[in-house]
N, C-alpha and C. Protein backbone atom coordinates (compact mmCIF):
# COMPACT_ATOMS: atom_id res chain seq x y z
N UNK A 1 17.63 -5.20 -4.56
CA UNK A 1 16.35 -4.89 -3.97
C UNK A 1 15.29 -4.86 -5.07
N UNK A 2 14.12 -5.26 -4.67
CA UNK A 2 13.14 -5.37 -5.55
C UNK A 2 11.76 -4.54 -4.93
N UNK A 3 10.89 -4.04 -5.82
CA UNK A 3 9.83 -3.05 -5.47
C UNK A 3 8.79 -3.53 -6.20
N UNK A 4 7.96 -4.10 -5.35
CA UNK A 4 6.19 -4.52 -5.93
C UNK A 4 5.30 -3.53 -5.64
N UNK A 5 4.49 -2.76 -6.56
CA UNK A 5 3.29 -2.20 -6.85
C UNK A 5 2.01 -3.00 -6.81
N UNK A 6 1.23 -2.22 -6.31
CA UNK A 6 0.06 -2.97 -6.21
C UNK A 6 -1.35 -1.41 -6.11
N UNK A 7 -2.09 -1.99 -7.07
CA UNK A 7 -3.16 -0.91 -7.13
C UNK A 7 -4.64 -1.55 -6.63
N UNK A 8 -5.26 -0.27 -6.39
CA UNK A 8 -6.33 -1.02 -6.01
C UNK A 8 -7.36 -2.47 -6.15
N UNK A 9 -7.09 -2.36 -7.43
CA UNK A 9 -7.75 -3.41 -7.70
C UNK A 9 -6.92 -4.56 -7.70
N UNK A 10 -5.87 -4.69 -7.46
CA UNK A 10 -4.65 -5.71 -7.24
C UNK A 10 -5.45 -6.36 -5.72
N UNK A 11 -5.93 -5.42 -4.31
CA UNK A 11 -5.76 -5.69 -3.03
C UNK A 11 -6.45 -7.14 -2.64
N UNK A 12 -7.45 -7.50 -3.14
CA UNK A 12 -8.14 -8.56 -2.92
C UNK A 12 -7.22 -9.72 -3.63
N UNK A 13 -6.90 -9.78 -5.00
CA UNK A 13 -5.96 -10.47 -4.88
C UNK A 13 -4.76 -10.83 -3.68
N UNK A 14 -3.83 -10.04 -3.66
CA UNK A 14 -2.80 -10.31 -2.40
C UNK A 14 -3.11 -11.11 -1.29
N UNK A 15 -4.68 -10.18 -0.96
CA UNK A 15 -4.82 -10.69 0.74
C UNK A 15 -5.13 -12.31 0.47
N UNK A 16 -5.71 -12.93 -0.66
CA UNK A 16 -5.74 -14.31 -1.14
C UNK A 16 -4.26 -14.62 -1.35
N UNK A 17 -3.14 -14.49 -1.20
CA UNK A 17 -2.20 -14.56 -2.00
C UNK A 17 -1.48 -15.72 -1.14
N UNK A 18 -0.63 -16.37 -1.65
CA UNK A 18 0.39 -17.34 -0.37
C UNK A 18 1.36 -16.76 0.04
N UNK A 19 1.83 -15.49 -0.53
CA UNK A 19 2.34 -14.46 0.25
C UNK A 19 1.71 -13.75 1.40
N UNK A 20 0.83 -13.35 1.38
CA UNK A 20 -0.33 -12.52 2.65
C UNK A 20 -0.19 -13.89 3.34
N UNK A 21 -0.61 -14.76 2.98
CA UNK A 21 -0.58 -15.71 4.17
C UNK A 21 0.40 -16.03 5.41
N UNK A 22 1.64 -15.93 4.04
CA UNK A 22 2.72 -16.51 4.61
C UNK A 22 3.78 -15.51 5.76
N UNK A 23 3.64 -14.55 5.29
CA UNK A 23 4.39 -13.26 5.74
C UNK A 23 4.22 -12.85 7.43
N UNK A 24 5.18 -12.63 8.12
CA UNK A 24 5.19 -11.98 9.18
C UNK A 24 4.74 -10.97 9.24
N UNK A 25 5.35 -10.24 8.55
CA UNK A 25 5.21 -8.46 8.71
C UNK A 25 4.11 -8.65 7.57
N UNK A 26 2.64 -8.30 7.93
CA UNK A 26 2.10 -7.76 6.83
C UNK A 26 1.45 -6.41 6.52
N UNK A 27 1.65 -6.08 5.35
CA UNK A 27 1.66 -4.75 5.01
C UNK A 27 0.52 -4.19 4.73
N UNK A 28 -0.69 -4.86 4.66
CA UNK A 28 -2.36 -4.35 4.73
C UNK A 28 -2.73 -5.55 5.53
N UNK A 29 -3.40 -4.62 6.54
CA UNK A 29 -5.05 -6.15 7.03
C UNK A 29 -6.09 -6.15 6.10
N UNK A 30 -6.69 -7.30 6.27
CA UNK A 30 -7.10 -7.81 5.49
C UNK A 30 -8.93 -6.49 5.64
N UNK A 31 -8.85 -6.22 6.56
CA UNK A 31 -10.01 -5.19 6.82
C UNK A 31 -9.35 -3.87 6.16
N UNK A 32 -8.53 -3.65 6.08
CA UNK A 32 -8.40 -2.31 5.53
C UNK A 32 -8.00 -2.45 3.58
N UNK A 33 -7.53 -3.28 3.59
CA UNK A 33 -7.49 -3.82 1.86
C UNK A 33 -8.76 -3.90 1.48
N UNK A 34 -9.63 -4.20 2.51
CA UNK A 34 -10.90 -4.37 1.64
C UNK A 34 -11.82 -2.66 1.29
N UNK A 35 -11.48 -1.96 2.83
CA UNK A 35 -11.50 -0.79 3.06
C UNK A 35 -11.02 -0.12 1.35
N UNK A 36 -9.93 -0.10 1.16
CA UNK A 36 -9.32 0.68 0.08
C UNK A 36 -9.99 0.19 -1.37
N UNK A 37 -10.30 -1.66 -1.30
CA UNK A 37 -10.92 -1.41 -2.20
C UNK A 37 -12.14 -0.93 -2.79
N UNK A 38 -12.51 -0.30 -1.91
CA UNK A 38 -14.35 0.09 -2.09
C UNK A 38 -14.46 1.79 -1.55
N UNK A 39 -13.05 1.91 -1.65
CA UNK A 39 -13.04 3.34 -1.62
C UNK A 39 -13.19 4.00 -2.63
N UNK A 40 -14.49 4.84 -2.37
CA UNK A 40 -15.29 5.74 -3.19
C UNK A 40 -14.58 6.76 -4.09
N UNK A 41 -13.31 7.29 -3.58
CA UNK A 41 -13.23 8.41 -3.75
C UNK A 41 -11.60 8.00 -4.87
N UNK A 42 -11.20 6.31 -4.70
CA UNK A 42 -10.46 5.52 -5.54
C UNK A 42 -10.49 5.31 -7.19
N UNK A 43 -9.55 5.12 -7.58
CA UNK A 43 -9.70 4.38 -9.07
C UNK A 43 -9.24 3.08 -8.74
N UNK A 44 -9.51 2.57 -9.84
CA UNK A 44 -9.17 1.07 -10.11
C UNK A 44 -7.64 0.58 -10.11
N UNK A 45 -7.25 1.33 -10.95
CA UNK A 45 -5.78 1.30 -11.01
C UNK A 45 -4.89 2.80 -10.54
N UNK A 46 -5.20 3.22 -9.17
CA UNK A 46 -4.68 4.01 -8.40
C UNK A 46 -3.22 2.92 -8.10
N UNK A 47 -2.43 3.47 -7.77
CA UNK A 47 -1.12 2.34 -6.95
C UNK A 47 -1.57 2.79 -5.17
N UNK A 48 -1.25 1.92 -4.54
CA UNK A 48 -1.52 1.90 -3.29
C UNK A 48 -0.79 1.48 -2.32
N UNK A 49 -0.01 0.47 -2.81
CA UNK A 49 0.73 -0.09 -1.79
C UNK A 49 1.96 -0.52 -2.71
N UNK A 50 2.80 -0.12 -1.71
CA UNK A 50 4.62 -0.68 -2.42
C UNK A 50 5.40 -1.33 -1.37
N UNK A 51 6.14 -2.15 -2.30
CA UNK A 51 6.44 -3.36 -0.46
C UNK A 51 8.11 -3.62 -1.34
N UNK A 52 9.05 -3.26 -0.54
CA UNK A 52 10.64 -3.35 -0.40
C UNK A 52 11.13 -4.72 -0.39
N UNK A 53 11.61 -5.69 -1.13
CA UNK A 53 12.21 -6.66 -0.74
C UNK A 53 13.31 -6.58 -0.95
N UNK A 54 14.39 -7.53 -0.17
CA UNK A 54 15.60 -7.29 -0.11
C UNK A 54 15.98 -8.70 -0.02
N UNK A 55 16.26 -9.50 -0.69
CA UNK A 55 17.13 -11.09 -1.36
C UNK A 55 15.34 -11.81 -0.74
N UNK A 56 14.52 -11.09 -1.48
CA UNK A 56 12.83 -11.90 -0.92
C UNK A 56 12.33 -11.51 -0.10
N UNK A 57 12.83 -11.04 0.99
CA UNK A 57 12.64 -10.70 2.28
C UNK A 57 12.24 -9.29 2.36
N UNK A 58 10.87 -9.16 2.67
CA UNK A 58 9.80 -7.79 2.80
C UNK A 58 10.82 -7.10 3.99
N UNK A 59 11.03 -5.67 4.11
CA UNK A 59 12.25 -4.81 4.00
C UNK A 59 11.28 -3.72 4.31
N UNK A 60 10.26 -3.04 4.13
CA UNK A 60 9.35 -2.36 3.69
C UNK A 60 8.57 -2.15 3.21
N UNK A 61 7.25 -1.65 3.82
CA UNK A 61 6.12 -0.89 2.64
C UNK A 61 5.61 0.18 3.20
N UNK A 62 4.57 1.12 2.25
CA UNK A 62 4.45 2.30 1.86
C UNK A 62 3.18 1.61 1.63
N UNK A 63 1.78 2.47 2.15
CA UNK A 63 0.82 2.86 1.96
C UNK A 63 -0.47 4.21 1.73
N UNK A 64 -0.68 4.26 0.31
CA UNK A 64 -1.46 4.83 0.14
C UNK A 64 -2.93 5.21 0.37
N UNK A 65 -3.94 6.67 0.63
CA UNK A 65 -5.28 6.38 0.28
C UNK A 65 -5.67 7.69 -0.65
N UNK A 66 -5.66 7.45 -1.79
CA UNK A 66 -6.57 8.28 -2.60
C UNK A 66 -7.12 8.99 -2.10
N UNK A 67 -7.90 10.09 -2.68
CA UNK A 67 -8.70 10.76 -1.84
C UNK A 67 -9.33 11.70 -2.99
N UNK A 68 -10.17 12.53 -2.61
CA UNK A 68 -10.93 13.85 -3.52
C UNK A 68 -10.82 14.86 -2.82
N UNK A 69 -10.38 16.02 -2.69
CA UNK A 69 -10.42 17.21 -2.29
C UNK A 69 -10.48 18.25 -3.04
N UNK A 70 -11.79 19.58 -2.62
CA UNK A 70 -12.18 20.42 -3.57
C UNK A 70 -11.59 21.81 -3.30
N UNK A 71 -11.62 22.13 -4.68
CA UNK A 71 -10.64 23.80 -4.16
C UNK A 71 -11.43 24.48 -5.12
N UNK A 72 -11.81 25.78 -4.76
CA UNK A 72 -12.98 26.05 -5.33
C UNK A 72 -14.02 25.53 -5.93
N UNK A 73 -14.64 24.59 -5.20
CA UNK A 73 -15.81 23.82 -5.87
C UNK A 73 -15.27 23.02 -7.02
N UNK A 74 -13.94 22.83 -7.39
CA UNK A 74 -13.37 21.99 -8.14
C UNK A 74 -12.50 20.61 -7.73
N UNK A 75 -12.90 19.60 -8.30
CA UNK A 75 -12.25 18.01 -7.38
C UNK A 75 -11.07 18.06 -7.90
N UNK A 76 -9.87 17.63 -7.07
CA UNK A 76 -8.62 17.84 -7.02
C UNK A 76 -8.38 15.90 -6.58
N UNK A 77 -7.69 15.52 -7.34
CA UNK A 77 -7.05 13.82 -6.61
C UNK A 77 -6.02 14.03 -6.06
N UNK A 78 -6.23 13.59 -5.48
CA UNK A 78 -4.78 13.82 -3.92
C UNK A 78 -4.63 12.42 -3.65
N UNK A 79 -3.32 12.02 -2.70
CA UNK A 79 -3.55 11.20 -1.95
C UNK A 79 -2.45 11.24 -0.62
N UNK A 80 -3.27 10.58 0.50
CA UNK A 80 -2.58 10.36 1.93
C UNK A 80 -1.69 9.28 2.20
N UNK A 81 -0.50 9.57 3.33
CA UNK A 81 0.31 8.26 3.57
C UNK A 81 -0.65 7.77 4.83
N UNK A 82 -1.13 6.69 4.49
CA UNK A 82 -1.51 6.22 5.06
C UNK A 82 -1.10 5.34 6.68
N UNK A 83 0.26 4.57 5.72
CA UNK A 83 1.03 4.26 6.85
C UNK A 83 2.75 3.97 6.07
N UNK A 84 3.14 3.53 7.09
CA UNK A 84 4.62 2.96 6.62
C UNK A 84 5.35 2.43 7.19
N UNK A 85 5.88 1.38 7.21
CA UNK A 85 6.97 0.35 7.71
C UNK A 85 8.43 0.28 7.27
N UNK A 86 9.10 0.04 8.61
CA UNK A 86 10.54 -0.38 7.84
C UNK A 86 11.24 -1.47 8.94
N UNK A 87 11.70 -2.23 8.26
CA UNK A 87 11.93 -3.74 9.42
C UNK A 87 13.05 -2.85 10.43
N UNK A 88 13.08 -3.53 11.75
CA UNK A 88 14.06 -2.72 12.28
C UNK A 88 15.54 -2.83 12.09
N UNK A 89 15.89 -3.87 11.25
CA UNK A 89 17.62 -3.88 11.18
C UNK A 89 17.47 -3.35 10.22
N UNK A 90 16.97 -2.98 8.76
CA UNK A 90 16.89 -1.73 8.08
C UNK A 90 16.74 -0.55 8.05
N UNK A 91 16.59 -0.18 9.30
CA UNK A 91 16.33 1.48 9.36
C UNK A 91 16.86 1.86 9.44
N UNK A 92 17.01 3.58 9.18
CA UNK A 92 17.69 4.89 8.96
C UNK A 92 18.70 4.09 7.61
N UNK A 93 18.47 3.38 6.86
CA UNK A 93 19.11 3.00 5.80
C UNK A 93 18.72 3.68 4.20
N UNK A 94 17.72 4.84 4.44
CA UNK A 94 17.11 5.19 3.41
C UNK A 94 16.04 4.34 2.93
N UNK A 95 15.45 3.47 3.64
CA UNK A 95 14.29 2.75 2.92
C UNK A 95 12.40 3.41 2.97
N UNK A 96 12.86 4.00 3.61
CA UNK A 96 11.31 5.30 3.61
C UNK A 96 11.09 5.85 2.70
C-alpha cells in the first residue's frame, strides 16, 4: 500500500493532474480544492488530503480543513475532518 500527501498548495496542481482526470472515485471536487486553496485561515504547506492506494488503485482518502480557533483571545491551529472515503470492498479493513 502506498500513501500520497498533498498540501495545500499541492491542490491546484492535482485537480490539473491526469490522475484527477482519470479517476473514478475522486477525492476533492474541483470546487472545493479550490475552496481549500484560498482558505484564509490555511498555510501553504498545511497537508490536506491523503489518498490510500493499493497495487495503484485509490483504496481511500482522508480530508482535511485547517482552521483558527481562539481560546482566550489567543489563535490556536486546529484542523477538521472534513470528509472520508473508503472503497466498498475495503471496508472495515482498517483503512480509516
Amino acid at each position: 500500500m502506498r500513501i500520497e500527501k498533498y498540501c495545500v498548495k499541492d491542490l491546484m496542481d492535482l485537480i490539473e493532474s491526469d490522475f484527477y482526470k482519470k479517476t473514478p472515485n475522486l477525492p476533492i471536487s474541483r470546487h472545493r480544492a479550490i475552496s481549500h486553496f484560498n482558505n484564509p485561515h490555511a498555510q501553504a504547506d498545511d497537508e490536506v488530503l491523503y489518498l490510500l492506494f493499493k497495487e495503484d488503485k485509490l483504496i481511500a482518502y482522508r480530508l482535511l480543513l485547517p482552521d483558527t480557533v481562539y481560546i482566550n483571545n489567543k489563535p490556536m491551529q486546529m484542523t477538521w475532518l472534513s470528509c472520508m472515503w473508503v472503497h466498498h470492498t475495503e471496508r472495515r479493513k482498517g483503512h480509516a
